[in-house]
C-alpha atoms as a PDB file:
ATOM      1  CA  UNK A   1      30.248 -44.919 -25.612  1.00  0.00           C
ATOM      2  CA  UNK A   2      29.349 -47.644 -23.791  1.00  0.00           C
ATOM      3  CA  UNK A   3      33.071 -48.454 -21.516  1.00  0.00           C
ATOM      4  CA  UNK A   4      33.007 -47.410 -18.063  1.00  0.00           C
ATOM      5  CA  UNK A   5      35.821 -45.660 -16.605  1.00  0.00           C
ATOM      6  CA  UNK A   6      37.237 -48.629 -15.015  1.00  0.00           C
ATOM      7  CA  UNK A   7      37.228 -50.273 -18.297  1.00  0.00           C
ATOM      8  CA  UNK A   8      39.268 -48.827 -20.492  1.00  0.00           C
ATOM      9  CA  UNK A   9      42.836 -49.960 -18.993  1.00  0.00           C
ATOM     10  CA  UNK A  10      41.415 -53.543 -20.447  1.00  0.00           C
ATOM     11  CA  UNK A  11      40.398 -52.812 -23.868  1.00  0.00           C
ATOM     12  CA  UNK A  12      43.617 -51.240 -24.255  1.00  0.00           C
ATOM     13  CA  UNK A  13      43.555 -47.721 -23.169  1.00  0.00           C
ATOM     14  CA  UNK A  14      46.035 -45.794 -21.773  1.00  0.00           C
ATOM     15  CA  UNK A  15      46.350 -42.508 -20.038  1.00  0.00           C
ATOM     16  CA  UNK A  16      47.241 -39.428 -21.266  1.00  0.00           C
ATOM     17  CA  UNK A  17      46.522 -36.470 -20.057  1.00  0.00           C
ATOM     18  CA  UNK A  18      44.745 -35.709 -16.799  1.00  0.00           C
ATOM     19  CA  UNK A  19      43.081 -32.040 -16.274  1.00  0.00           C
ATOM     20  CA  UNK A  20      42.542 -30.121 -13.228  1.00  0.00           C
ATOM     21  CA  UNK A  21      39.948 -27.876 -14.075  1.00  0.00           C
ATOM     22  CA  UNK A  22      41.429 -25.417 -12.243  1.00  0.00           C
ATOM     23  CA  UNK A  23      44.131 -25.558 -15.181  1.00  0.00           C
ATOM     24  CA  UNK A  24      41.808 -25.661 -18.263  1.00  0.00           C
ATOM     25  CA  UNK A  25      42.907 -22.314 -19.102  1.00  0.00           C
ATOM     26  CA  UNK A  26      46.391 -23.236 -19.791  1.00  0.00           C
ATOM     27  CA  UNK A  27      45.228 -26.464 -21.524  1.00  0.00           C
ATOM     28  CA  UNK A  28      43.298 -24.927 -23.926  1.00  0.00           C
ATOM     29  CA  UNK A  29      45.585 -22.002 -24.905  1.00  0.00           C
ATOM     30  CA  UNK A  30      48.000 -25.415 -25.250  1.00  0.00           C
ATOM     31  CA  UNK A  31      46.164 -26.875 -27.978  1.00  0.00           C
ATOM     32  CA  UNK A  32      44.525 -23.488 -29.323  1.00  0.00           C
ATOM     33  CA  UNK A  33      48.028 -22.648 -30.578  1.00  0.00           C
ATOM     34  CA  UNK A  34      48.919 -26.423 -32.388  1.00  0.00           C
ATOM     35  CA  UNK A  35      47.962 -26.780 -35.749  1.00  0.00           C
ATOM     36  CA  UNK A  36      45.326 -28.589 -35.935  1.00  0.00           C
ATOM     37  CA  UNK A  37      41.483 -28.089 -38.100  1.00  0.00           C
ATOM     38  CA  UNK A  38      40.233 -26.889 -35.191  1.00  0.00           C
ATOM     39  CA  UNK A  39      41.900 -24.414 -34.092  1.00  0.00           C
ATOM     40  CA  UNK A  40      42.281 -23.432 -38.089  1.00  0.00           C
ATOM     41  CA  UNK A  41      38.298 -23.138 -38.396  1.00  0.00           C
ATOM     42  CA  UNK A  42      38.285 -21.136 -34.826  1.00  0.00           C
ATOM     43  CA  UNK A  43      40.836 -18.404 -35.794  1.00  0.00           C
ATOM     44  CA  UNK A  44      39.372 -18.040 -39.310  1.00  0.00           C
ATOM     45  CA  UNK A  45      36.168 -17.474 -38.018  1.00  0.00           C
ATOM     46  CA  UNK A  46      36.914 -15.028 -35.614  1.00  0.00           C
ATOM     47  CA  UNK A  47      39.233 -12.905 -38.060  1.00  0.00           C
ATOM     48  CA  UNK A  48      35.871 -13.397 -40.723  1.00  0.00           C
ATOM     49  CA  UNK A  49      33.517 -11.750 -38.159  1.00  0.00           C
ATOM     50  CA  UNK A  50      35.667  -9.148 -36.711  1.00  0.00           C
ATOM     51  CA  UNK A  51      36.533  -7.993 -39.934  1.00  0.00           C
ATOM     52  CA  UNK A  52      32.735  -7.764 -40.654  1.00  0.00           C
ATOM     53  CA  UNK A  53      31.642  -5.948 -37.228  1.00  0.00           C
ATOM     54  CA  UNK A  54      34.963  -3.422 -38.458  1.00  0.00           C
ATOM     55  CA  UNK A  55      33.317  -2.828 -41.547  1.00  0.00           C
ATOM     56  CA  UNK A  56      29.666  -2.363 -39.637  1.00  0.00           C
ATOM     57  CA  UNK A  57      31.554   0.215 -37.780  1.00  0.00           C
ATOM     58  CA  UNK A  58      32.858   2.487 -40.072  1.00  0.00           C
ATOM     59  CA  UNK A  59      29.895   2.138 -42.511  1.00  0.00           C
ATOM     60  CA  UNK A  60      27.846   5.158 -43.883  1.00  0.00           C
ATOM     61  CA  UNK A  61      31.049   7.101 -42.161  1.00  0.00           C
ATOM     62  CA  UNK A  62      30.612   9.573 -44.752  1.00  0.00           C
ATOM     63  CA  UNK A  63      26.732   9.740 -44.369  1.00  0.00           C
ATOM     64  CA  UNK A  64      25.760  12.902 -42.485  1.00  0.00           C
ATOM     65  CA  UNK A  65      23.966  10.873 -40.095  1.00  0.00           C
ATOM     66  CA  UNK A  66      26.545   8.695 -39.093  1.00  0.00           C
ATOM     67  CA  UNK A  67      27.340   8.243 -35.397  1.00  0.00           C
ATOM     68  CA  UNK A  68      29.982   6.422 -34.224  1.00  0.00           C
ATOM     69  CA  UNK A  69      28.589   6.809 -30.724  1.00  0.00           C
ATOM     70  CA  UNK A  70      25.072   5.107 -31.660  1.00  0.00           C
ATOM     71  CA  UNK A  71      27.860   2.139 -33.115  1.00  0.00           C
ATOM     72  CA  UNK A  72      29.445   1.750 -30.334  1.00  0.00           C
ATOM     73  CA  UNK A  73      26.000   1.246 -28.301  1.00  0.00           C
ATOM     74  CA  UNK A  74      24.497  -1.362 -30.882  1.00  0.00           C
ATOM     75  CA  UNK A  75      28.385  -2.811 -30.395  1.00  0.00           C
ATOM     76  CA  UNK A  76      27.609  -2.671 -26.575  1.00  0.00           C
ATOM     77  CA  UNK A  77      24.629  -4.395 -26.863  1.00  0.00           C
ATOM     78  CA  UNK A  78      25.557  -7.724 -28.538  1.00  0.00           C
ATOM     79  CA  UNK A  79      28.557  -7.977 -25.937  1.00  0.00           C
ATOM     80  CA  UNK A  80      25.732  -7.612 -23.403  1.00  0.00           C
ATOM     81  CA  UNK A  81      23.665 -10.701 -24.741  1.00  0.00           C
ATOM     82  CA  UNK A  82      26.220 -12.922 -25.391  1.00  0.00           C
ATOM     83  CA  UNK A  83      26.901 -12.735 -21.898  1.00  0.00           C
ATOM     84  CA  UNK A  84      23.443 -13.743 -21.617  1.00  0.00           C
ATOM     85  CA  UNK A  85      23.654 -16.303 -23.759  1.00  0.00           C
ATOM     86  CA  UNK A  86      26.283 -18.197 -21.976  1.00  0.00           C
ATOM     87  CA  UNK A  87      23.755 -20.168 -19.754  1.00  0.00           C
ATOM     88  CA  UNK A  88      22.362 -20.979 -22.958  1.00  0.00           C
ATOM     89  CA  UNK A  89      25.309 -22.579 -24.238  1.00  0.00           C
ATOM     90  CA  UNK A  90      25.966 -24.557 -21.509  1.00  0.00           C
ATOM     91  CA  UNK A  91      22.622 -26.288 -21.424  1.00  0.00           C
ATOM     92  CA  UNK A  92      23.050 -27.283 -24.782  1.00  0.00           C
ATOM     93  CA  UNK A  93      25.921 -28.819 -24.481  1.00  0.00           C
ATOM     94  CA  UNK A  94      24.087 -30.641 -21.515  1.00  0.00           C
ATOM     95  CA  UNK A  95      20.935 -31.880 -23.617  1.00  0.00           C
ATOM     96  CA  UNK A  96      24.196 -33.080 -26.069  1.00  0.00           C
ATOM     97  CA  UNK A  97      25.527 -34.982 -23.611  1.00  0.00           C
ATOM     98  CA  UNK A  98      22.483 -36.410 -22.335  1.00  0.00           C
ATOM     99  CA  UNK A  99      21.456 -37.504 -26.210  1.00  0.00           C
ATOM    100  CA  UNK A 100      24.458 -39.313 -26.474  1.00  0.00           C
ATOM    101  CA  UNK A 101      24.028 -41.542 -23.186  1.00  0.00           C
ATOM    102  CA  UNK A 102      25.157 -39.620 -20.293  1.00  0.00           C
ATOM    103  CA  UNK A 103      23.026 -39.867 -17.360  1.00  0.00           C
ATOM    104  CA  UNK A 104      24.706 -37.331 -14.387  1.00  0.00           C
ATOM    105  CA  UNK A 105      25.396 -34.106 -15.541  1.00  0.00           C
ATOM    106  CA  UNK A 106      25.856 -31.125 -13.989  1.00  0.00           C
ATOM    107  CA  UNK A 107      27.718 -27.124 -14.589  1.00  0.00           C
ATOM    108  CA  UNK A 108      30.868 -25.498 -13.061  1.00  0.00           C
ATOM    109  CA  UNK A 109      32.672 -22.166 -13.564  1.00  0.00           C
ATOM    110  CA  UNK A 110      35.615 -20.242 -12.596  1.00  0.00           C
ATOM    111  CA  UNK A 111      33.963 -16.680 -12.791  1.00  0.00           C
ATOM    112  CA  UNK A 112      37.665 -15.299 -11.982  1.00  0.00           C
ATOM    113  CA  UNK A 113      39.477 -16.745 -14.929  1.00  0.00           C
ATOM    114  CA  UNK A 114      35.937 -16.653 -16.477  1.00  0.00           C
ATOM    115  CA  UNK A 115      35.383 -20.101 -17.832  1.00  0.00           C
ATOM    116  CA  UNK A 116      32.075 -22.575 -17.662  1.00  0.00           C
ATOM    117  CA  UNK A 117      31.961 -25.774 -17.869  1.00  0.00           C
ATOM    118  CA  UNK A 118      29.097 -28.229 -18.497  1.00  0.00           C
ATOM    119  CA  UNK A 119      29.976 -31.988 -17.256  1.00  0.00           C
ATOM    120  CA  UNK A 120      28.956 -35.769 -17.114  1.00  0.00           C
ATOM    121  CA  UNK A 121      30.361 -37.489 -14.352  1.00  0.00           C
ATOM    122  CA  UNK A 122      32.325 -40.603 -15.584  1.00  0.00           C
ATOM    123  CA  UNK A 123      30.603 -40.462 -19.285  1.00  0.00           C
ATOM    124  CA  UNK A 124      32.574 -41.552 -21.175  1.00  0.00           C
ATOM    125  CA  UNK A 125      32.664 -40.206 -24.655  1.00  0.00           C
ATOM    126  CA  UNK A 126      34.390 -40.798 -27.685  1.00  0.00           C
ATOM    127  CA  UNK A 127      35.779 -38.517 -30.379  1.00  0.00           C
ATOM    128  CA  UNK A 128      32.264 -38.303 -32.813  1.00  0.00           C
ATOM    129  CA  UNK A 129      30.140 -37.962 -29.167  1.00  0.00           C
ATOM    130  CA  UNK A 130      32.763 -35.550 -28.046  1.00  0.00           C
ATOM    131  CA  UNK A 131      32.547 -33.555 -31.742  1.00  0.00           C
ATOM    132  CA  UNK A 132      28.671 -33.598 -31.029  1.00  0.00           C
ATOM    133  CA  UNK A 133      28.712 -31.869 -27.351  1.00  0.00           C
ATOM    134  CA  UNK A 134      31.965 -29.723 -28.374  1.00  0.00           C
ATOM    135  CA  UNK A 135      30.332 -28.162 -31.183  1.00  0.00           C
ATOM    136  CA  UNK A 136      26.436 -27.972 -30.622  1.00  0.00           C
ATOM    137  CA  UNK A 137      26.331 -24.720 -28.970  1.00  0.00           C
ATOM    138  CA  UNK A 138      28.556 -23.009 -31.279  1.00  0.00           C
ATOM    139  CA  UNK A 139      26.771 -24.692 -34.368  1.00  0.00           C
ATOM    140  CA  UNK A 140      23.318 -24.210 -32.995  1.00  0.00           C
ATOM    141  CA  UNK A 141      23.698 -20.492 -31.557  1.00  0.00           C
ATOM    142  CA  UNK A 142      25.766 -19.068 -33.999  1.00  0.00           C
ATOM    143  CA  UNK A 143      23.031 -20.322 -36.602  1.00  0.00           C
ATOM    144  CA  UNK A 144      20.466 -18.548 -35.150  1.00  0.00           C
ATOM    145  CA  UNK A 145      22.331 -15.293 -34.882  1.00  0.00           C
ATOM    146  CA  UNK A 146      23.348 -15.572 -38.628  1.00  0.00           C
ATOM    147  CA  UNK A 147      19.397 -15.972 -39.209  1.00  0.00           C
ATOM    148  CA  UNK A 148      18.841 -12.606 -37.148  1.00  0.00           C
ATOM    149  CA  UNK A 149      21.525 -10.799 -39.248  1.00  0.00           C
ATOM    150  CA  UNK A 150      19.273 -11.285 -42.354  1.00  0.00           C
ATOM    151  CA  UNK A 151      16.100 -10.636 -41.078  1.00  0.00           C
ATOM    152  CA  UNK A 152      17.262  -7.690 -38.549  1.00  0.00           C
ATOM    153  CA  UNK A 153      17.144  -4.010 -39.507  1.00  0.00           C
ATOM    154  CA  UNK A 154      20.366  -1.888 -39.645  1.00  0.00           C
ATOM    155  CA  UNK A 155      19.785  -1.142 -36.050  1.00  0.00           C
ATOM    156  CA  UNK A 156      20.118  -4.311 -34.942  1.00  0.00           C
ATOM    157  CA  UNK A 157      21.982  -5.973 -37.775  1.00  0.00           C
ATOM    158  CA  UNK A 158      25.824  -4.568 -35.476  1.00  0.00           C
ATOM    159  CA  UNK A 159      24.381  -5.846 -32.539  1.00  0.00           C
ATOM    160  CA  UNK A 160      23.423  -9.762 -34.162  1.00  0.00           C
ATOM    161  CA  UNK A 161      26.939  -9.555 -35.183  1.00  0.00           C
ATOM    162  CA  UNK A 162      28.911  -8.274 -32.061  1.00  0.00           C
ATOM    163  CA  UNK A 163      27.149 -11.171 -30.070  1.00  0.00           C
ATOM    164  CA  UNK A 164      28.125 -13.236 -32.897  1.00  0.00           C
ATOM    165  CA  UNK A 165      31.652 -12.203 -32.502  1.00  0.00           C
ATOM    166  CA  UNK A 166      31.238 -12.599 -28.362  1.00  0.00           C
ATOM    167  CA  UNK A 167      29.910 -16.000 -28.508  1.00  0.00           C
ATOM    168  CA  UNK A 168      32.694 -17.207 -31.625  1.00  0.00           C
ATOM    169  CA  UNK A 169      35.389 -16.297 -28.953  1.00  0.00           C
ATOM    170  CA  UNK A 170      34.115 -17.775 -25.839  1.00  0.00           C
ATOM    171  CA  UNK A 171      33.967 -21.126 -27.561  1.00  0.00           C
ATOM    172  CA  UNK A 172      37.621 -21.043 -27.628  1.00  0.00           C
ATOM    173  CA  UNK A 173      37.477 -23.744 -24.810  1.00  0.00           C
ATOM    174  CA  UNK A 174      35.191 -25.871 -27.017  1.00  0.00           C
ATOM    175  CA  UNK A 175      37.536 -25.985 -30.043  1.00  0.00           C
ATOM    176  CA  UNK A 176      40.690 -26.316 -28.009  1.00  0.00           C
ATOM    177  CA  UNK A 177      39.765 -29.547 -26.401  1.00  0.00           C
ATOM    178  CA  UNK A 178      38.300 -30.635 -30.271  1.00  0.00           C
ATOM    179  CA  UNK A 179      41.969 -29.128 -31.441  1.00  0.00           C
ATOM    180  CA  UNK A 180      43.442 -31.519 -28.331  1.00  0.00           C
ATOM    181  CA  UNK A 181      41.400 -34.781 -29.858  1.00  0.00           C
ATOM    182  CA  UNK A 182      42.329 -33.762 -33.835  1.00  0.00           C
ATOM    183  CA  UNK A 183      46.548 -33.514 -32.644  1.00  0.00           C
ATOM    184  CA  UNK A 184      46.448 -37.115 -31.243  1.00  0.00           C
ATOM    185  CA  UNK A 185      44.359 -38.278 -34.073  1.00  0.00           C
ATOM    186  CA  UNK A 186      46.799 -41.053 -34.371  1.00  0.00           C
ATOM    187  CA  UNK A 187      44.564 -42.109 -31.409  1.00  0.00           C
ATOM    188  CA  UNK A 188      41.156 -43.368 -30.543  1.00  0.00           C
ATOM    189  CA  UNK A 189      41.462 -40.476 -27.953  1.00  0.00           C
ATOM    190  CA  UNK A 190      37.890 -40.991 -25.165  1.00  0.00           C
ATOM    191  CA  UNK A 191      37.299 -38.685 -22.603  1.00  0.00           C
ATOM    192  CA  UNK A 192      34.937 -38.788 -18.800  1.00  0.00           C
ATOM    193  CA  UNK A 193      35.054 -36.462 -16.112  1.00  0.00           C
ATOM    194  CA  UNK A 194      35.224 -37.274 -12.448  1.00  0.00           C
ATOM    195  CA  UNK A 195      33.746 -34.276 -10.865  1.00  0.00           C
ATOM    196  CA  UNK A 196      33.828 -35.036  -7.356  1.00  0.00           C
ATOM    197  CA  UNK A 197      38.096 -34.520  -7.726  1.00  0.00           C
ATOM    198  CA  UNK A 198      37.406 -31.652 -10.610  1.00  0.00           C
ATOM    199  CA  UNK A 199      39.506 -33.551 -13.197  1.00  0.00           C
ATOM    200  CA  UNK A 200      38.721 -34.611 -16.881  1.00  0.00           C
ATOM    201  CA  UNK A 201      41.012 -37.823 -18.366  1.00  0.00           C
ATOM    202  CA  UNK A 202      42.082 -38.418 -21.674  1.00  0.00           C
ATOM    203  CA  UNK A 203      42.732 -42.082 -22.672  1.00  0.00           C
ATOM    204  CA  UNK A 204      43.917 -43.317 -25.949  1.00  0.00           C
ATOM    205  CA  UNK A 205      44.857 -46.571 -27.908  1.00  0.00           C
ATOM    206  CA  UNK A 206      46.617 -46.873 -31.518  1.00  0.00           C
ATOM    207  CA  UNK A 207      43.717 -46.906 -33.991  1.00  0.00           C
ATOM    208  CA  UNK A 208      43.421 -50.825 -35.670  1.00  0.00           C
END
């Protein structure tokens, strides 16, 4: 979007909501529990892939060579990469950002209420930019890992989709701030962040 921060108040914005990033976690579990197609597609994804890492579990558990144990470790694993991939996720919704005009960007995490955040200082982005950088890691990573389900053998096929299930539930913070956009959708909601005082502001107008 091309409006600077300071213009917005005169092309009829208004503010409402300002975040402390010390308080996303609230926020999000805020909007994570409205109704909204967001937070719909989140939950039904998550109950889709933990039902199928349940069923990877018990599988073959009447084959004389199953081993829950050796389950559990493939299991292990993918909780161990998505960790791993969390840098990953972050950058791309950086090179997101940056595609869509945003020129200072930068990272920030809580590791004791374990959140990350990837920002653009006073960017300000509309709903369809916001949709973009919201939902490019989660698109993009979760793509790949579906392609490695396919192709991996029964080994690694648990693992592919225990990071799968990792990675679907750490973008909780994505899809509640896309469920916070879809609730005021009465709105042309925009959003910047100013992170020299470690806020993010929502403005809105009625739609025309």
């Amino acid at each position: 979007m091309k409006l600077r921060p300071e213009e917005l108040p005169e092309n009829g914005y208004i503010l409402l909501d300002q975040l402390g990033h010390k308080e996303l976690v609230p926020f999000i579990q805020t909007y994570m529990k409205k109704r909204t197609k967001f937070s719909v597609i989140y939950y039904i994804c998550n109950f889709l892939i933990f039902g199928l890492t349940g069923y990877l579990l018990v599988s073959d558990f009447n084959s004389e060579t199953y081993s829950f144990a050796a389950k559990f470790t493939s299991f292990s694993y993918g909780l161990a990469l998505a960790l791993l991939l969390l840098p990953l996720h972050e950058y791309i919704h950086v090179l997101a950002y940056k595609m869509n005009g945003a020129a200072n960007t930068s990272y920030d995490a809580n590791l004791r209420k374990f959140y990350f955040m990837a920002l653009a200082d006073k960017f300000v982005a509309n709903k369809r930019e916001f949709q973009i950088v919201a939902l490019a890691p989660f698109l993009i990573i979760s793509s790949i890992l579906i392609g490695f389900i396919f192709i991996a053998d029964q080994n690694w096929t648990l693992t592919c989709v225990a990071t799968l299930l990792a990675h679907t539930a750490m973008c909780s913070g994505d899809f509640g701030l896309l469920s916070y956009f879809d609730y005021h959708q009465d709105k042309d909601v925009v959003t910047y962040d100013e992170v020299g005082n470690n806020i993010s502001c929502f403005y809105g107008r009625l739609k025309r």
